[in-house]
C-alpha atoms as a PDB file:
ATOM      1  CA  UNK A   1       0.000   0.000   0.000  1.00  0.00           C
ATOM      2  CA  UNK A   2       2.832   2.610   0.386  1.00  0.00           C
ATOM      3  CA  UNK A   3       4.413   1.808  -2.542  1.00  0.00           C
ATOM      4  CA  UNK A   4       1.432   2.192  -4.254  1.00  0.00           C
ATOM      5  CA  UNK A   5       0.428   5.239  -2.303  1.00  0.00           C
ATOM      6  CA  UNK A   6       4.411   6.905  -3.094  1.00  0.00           C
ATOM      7  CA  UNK A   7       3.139   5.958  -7.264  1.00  0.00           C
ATOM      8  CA  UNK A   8       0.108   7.824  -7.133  1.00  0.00           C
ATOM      9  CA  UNK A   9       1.349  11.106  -5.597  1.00  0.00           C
ATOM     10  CA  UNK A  10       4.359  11.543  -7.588  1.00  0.00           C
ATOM     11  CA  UNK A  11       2.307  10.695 -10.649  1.00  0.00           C
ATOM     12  CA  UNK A  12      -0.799  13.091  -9.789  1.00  0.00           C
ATOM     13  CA  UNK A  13       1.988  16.064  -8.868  1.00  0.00           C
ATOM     14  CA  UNK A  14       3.935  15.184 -11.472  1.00  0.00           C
ATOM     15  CA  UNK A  15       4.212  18.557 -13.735  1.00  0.00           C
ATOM     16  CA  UNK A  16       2.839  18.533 -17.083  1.00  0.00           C
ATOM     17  CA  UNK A  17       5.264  20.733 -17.995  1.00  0.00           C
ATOM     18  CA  UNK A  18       8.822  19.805 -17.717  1.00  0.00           C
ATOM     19  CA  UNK A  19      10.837  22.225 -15.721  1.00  0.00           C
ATOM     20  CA  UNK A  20      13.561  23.881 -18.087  1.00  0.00           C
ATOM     21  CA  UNK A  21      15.824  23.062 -15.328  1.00  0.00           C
ATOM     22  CA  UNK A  22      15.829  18.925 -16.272  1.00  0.00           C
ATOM     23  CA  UNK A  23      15.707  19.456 -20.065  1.00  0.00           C
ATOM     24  CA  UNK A  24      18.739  21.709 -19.493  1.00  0.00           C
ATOM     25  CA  UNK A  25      20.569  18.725 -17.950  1.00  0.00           C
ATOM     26  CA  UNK A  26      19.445  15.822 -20.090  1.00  0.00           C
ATOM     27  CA  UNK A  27      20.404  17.831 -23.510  1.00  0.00           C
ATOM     28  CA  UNK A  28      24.009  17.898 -21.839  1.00  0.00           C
ATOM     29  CA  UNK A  29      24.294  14.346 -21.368  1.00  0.00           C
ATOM     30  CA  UNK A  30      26.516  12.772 -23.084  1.00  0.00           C
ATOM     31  CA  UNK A  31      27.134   8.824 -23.826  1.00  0.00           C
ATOM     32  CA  UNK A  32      30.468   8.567 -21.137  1.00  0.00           C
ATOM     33  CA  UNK A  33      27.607  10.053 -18.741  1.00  0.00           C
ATOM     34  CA  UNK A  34      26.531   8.020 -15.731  1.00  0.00           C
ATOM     35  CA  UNK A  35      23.641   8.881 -13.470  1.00  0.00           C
ATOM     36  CA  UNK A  36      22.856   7.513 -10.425  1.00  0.00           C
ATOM     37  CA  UNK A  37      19.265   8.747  -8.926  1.00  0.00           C
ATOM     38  CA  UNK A  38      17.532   7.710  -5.865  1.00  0.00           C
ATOM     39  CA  UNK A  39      14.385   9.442  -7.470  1.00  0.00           C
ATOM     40  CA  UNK A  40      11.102   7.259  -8.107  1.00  0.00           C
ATOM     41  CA  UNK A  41      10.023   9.594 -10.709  1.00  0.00           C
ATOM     42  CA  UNK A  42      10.052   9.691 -14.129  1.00  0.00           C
ATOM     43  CA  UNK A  43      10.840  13.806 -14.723  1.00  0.00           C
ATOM     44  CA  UNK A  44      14.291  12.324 -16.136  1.00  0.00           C
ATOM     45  CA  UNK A  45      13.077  10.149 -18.468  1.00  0.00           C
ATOM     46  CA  UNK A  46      10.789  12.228 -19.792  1.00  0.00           C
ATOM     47  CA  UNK A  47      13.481  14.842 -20.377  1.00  0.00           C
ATOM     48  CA  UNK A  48      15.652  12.683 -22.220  1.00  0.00           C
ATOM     49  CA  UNK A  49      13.084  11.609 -24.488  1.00  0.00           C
ATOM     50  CA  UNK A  50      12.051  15.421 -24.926  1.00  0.00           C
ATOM     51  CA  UNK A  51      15.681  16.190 -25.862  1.00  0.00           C
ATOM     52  CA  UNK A  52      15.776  13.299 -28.346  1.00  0.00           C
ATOM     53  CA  UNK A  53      18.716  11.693 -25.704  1.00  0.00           C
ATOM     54  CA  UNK A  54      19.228   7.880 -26.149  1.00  0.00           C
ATOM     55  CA  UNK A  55      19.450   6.462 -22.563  1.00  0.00           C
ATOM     56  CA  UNK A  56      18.875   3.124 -20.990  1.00  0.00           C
ATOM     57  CA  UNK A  57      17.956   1.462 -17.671  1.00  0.00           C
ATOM     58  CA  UNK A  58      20.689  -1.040 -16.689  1.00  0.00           C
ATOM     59  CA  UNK A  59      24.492  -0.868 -16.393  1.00  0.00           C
ATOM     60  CA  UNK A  60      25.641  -2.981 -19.376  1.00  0.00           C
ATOM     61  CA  UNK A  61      24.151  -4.383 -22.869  1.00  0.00           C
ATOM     62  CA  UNK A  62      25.349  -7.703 -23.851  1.00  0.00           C
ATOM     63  CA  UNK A  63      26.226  -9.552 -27.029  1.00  0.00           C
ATOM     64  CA  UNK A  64      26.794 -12.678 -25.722  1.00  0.00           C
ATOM     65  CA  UNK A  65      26.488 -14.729 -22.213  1.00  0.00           C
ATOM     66  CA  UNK A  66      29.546 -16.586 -21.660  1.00  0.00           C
ATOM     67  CA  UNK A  67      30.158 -20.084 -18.647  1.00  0.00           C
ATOM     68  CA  UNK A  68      32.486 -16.902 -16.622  1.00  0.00           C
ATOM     69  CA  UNK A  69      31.963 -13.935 -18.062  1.00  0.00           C
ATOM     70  CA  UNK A  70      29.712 -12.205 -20.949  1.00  0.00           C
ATOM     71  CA  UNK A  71      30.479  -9.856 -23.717  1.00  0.00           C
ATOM     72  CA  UNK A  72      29.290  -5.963 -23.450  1.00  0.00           C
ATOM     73  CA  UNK A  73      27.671  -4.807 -26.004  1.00  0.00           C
ATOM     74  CA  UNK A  74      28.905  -0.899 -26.708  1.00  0.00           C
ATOM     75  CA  UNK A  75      27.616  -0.869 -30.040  1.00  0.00           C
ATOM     76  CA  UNK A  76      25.365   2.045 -28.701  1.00  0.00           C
ATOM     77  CA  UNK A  77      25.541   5.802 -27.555  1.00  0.00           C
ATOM     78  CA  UNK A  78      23.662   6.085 -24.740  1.00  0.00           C
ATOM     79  CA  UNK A  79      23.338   7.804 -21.298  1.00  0.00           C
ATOM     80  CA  UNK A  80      22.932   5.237 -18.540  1.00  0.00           C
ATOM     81  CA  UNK A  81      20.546   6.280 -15.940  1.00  0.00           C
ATOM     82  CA  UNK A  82      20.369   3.664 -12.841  1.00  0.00           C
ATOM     83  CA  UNK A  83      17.350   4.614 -10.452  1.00  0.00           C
ATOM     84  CA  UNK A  84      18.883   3.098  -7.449  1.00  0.00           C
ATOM     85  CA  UNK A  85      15.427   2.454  -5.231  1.00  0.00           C
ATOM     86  CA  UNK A  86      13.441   1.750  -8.115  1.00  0.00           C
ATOM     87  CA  UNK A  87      10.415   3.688 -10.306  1.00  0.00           C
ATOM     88  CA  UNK A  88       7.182   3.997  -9.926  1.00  0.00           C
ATOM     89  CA  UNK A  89       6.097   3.101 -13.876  1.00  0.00           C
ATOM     90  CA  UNK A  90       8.459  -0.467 -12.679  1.00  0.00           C
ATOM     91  CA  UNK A  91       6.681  -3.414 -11.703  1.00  0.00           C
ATOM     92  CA  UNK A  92       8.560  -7.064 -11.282  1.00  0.00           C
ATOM     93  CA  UNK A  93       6.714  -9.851 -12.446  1.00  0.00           C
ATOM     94  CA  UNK A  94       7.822 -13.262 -10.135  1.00  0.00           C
ATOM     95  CA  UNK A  95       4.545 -13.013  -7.628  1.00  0.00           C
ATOM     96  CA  UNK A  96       2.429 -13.319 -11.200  1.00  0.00           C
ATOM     97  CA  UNK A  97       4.487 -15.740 -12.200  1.00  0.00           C
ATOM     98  CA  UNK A  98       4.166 -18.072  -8.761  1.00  0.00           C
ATOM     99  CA  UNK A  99      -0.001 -17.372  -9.283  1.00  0.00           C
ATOM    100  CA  UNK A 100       0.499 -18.273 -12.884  1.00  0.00           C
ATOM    101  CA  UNK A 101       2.010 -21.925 -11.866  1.00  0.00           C
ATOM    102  CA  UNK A 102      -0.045 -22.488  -9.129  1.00  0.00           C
ATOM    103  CA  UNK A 103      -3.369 -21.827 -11.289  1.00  0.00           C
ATOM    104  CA  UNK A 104      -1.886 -23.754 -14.337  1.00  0.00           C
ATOM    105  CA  UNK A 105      -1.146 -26.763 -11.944  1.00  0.00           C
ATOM    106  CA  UNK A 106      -4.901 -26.360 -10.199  1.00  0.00           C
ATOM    107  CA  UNK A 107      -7.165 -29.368  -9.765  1.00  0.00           C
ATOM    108  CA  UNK A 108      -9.326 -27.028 -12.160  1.00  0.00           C
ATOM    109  CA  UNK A 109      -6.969 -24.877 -13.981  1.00  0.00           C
ATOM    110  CA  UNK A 110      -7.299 -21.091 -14.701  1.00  0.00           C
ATOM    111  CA  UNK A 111      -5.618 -18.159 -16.255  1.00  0.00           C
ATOM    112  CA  UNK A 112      -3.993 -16.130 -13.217  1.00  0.00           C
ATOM    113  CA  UNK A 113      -5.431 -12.318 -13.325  1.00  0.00           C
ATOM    114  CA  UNK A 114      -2.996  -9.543 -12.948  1.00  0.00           C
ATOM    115  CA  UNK A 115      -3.430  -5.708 -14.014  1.00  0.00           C
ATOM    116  CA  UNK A 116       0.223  -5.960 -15.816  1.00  0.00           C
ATOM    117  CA  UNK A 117       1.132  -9.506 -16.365  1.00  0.00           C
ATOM    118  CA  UNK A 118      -2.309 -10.874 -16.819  1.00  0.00           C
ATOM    119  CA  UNK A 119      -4.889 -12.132 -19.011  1.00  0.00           C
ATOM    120  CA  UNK A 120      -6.955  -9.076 -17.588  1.00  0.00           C
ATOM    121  CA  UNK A 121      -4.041  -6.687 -18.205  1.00  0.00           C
ATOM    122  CA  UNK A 122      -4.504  -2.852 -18.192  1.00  0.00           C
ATOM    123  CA  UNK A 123      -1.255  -1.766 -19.864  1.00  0.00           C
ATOM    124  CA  UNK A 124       1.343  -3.267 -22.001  1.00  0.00           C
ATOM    125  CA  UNK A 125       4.355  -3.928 -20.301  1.00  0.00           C
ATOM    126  CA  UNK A 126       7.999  -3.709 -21.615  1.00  0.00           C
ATOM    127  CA  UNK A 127      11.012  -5.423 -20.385  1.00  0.00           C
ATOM    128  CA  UNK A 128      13.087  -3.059 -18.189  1.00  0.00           C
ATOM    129  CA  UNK A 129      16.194  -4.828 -20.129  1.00  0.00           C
ATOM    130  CA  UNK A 130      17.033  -5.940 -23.717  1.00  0.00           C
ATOM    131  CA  UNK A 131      19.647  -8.451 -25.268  1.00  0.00           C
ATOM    132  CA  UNK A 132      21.003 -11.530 -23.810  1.00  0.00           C
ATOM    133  CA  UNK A 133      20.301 -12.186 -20.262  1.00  0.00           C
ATOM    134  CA  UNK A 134      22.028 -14.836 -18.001  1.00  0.00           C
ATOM    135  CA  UNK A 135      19.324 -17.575 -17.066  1.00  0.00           C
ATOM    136  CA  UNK A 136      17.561 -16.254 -14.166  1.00  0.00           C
ATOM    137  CA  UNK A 137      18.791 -12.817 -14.096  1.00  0.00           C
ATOM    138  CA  UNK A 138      16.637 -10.792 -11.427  1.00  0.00           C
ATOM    139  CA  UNK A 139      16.252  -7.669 -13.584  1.00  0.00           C
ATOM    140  CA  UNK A 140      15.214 -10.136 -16.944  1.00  0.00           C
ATOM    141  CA  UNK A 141      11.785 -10.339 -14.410  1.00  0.00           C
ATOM    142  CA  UNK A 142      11.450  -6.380 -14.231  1.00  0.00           C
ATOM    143  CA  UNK A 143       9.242  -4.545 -16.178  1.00  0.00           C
ATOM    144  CA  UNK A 144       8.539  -1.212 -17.370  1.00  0.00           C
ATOM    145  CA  UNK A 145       5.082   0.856 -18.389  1.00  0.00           C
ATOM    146  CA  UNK A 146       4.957   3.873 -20.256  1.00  0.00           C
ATOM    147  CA  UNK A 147       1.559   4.963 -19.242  1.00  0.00           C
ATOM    148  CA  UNK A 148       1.125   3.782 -15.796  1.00  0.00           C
ATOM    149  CA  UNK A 149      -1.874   6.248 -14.834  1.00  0.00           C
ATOM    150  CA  UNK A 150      -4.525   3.146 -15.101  1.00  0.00           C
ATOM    151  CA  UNK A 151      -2.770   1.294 -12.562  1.00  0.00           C
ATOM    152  CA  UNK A 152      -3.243   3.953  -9.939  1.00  0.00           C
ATOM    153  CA  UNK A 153      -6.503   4.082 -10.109  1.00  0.00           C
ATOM    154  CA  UNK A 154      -9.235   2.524  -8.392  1.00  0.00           C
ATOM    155  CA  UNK A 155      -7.973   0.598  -5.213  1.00  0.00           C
ATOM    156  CA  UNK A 156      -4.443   0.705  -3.591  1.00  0.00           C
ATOM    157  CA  UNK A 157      -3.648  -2.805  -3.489  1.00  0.00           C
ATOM    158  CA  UNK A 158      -4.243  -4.718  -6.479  1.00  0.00           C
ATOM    159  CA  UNK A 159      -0.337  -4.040  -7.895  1.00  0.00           C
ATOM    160  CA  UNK A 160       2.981  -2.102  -6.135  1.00  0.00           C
ATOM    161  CA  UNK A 161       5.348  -0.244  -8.182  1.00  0.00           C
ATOM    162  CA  UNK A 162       9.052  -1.740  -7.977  1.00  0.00           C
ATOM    163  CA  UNK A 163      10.498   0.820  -5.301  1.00  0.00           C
ATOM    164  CA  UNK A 164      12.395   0.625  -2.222  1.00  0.00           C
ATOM    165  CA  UNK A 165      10.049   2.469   0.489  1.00  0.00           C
ATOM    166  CA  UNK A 166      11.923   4.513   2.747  1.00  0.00           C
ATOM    167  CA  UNK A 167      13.091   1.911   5.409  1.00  0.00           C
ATOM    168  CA  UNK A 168      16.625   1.316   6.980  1.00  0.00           C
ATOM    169  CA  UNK A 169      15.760  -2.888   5.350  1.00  0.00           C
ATOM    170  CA  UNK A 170      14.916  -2.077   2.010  1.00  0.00           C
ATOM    171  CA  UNK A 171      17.755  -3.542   0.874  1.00  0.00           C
ATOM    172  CA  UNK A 172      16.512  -6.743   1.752  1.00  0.00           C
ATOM    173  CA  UNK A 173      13.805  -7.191  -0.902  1.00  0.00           C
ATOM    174  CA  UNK A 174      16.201  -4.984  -3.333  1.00  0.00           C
ATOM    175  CA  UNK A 175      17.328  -8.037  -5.199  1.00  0.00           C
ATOM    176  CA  UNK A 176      16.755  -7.295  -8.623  1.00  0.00           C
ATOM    177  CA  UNK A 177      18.515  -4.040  -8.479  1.00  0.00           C
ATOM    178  CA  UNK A 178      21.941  -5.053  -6.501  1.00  0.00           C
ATOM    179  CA  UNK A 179      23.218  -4.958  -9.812  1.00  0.00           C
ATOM    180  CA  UNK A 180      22.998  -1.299 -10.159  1.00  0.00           C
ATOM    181  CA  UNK A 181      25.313  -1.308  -6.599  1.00  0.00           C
ATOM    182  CA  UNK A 182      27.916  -3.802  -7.536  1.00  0.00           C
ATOM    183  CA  UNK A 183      31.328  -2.163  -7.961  1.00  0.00           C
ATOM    184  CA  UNK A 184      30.364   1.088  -6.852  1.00  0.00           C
ATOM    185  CA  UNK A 185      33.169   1.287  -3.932  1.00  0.00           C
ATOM    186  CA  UNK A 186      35.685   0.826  -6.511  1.00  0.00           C
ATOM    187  CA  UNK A 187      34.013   3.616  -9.068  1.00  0.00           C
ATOM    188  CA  UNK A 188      35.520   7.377  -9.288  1.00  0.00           C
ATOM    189  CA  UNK A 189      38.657   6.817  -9.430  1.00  0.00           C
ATOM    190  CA  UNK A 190      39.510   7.486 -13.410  1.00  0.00           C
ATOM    191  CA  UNK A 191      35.697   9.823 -13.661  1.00  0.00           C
ATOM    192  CA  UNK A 192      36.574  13.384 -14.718  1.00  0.00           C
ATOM    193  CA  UNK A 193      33.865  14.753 -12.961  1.00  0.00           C
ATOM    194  CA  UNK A 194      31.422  13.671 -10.467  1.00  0.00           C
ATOM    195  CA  UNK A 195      28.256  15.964  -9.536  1.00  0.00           C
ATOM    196  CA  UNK A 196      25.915  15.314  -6.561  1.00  0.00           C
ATOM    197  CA  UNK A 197      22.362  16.789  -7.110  1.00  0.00           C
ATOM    198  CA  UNK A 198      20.068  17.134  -3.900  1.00  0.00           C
ATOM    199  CA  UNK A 199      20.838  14.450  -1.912  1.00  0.00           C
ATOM    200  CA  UNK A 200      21.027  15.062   1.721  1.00  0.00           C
ATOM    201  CA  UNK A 201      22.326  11.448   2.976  1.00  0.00           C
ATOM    202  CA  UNK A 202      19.327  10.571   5.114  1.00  0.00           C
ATOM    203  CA  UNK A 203      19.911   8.575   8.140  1.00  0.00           C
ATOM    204  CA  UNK A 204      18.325   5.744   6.759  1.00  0.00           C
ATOM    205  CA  UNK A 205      20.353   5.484   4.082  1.00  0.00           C
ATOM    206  CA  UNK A 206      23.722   4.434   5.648  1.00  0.00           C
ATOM    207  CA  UNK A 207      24.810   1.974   2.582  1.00  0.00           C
ATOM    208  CA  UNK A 208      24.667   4.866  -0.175  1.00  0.00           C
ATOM    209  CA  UNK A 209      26.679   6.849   2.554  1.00  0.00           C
ATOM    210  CA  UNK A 210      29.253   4.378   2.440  1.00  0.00           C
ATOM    211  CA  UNK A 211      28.556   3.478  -1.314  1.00  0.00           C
ATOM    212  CA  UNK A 212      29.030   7.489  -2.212  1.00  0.00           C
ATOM    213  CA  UNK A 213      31.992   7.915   0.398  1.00  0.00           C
ATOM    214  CA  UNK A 214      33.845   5.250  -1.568  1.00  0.00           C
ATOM    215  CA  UNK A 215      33.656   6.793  -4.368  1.00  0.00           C
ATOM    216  CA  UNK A 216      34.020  10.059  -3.710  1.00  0.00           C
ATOM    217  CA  UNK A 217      37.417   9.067  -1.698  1.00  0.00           C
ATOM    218  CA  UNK A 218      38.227   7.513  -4.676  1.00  0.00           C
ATOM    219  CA  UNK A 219      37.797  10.444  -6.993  1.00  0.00           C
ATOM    220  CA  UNK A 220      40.084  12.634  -4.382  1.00  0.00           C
ATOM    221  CA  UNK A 221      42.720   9.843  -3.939  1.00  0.00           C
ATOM    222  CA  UNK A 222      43.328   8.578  -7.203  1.00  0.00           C
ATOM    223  CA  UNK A 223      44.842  10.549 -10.073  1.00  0.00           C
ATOM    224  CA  UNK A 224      44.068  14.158  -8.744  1.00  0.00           C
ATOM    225  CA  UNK A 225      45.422  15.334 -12.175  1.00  0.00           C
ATOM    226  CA  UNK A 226      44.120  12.957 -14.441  1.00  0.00           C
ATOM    227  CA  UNK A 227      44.111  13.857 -17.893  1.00  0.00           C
ATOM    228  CA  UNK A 228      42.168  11.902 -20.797  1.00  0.00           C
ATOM    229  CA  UNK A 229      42.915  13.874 -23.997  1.00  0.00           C
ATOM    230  CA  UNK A 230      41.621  17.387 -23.690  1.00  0.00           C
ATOM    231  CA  UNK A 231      40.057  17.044 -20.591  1.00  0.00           C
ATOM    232  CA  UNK A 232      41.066  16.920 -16.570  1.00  0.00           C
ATOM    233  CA  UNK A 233      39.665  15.600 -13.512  1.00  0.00           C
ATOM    234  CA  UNK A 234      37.681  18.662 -12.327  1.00  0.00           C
ATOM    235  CA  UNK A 235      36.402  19.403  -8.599  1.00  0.00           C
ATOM    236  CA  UNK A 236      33.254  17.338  -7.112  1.00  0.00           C
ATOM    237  CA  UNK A 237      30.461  19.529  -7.492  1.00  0.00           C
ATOM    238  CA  UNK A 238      27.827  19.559  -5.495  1.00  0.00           C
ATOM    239  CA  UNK A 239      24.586  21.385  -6.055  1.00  0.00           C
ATOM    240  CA  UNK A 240      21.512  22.022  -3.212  1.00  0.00           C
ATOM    241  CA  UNK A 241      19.426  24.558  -1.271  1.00  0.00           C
ATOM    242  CA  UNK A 242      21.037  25.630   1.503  1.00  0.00           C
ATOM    243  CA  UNK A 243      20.197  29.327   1.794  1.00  0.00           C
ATOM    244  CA  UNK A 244      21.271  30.421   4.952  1.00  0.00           C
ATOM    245  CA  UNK A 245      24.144  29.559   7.060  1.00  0.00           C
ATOM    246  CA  UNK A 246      23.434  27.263   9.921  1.00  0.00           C
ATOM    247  CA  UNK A 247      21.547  24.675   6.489  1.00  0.00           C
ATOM    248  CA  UNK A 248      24.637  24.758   5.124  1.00  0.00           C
ATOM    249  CA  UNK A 249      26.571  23.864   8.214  1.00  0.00           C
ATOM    250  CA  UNK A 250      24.556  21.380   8.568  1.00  0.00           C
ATOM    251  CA  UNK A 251      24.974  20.066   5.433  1.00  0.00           C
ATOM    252  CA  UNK A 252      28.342  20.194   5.365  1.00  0.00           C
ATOM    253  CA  UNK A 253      28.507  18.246   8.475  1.00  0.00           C
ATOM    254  CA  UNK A 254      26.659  15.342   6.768  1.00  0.00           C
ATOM    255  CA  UNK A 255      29.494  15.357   4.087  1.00  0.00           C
ATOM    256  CA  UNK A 256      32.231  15.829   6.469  1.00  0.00           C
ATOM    257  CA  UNK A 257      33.740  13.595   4.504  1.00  0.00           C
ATOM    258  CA  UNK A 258      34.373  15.768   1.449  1.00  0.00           C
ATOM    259  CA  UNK A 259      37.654  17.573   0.869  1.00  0.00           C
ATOM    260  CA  UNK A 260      36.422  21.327   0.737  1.00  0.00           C
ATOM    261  CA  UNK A 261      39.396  22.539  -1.187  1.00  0.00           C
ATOM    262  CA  UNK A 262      38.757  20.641  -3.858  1.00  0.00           C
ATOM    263  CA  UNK A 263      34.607  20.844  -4.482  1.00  0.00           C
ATOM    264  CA  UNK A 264      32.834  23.221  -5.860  1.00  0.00           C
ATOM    265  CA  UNK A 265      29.206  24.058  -4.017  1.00  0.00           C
ATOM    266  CA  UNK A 266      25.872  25.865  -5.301  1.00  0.00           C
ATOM    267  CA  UNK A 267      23.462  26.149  -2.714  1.00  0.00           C
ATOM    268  CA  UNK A 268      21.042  28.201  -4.118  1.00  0.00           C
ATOM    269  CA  UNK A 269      18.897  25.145  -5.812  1.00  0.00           C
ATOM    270  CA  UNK A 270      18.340  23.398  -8.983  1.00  0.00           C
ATOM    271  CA  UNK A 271      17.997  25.808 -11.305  1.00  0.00           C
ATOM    272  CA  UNK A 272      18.832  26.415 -15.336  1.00  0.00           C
ATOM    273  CA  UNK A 273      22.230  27.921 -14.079  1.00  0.00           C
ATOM    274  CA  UNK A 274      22.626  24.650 -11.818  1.00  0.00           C
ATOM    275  CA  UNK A 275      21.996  22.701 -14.519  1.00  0.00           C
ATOM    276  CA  UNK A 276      24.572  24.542 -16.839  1.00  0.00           C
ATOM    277  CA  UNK A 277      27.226  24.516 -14.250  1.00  0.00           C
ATOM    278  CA  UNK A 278      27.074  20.841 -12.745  1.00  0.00           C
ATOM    279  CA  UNK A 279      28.062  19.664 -16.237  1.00  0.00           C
ATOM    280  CA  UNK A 280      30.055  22.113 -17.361  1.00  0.00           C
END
């Protein structure tokens, strides 16, 4: 019920409108782009596809799936956007599937109903990934609906978006997206840049503190003056509201981790400006 409940208020305040902020920041996306959002909504998305941006969902294509190891698939230029605690147009498919077997193996059998996966479906639902898959690969069972308005309506209940709901366990039933965490205490080290947008490090969050302190000691520690052809490793930059000075002490406090002398801070919001800057 609260994940349903989180889906139908960020879809009903959802702007029709796109703030120029986000289409600001998707047109200067480029292919070596990573972002990493804790966000359920789809504002993102929708700017990309307004700014004709070719992104995808998951960390790596494949060409092939190997006995050890499989073969990436970089055929394609595309921003890779990873939604950490999931998205409220997401829904994962394995408790139709269990309904599914137990009504094909009934006494009396019967097609299992479901508003997404079922015979009685509402919307058409896309698979969150494409290309080869390992056998039994948790996010080959996640899928993804462009119009997700019908399934918040009526009663809260009948289907949950796939999204963590703020809880100090949700990475316990996080399975399908531990993917999206693997190898991120080893990242940073060879980016160029790495921006932080609004993110306040809430208590219950302790694993993306440690996950982001990794890798923003990493981006400090390693290679300070890395160079890849024209370009060098900037300063972190780090972008929130913090207009007055005890916020920002307070903030800073929660990233006492950061080295100050080498990151950049706007305080003053997410704004067209912010948007320029953080990617500049």
């Amino acid at each position: 019920m609260v994940r349903t409940a989180i889906g139908r208020v960020l879809l009903e305040r959802a702007p029709q409108q796109l703030p120029s902020a986000y289409k600001r920041f998707a047109a200067r996306l480029t292919p070596t782009d990573w972002v990493l959002t804790f966000n359920y909504d789809t504002l993102l998305e929708r700017a990309l596809e307004e700014e004709d941006v070719c992104y995808r969902l998951f960390p790596y294509r494949f060409s092939d799936i190997g006995l050890t190891s499989n073969t990436v698939d970089d055929s394609r230029n595309e921003v890779v956007i990873l939604k950490l605690h999931g998205s409220i147009d997401w829904f994962e498919r394995s408790g139709y599937d269990e309904s599914a077997a137990i009504a094909a193996n009934s006494q009396f059998p019967y097609q299992a109903k479901h508003p997404v996966f079922g015979v009685d479906r509402l919307v058409d639902p896309l698979p969150l990934v494409d290309g080869p898959r390992a056998e039994g690969d948790p996010l080959g069972r996640v899928y993804r609906v462009l119009d997700p308005r019908p399934l918040y309506q009526g009663s809260i209940g009948r289907c949950a978006p796939f999204v963590l709901a703020p809880s100090s366990t949700k990475l316990f039933y996080a399975r399908p997206l531990h993917q999206f965490w693997w190898g991120l205490q080893r990242a940073g080290g060879l980016n160029l840049s790495i921006g932080i947008i609004g993110y306040s490090l809430p208590q219950h969050d302790a694993y993306s503190r440690q996950a982001i302190y990794h890798m923003i000691g990493n981006f400090f520690g390693y290679e300070p003056e890395l160079t890849i052809g024209k370009h060098t490793k900037s300063k972190l930059r780090i972008v929130d509201y913090r207009p007055d000075k005890a916020s920002l002490a307070e903030f800073q406090d929660r990233y006492r981790f950061v080295d100050w002398n080498r990151t950049e801070l706007w305080t003053s919001g997410f704004d067209d400006d912010a948007a320029e800057w953080v990617l500049r």
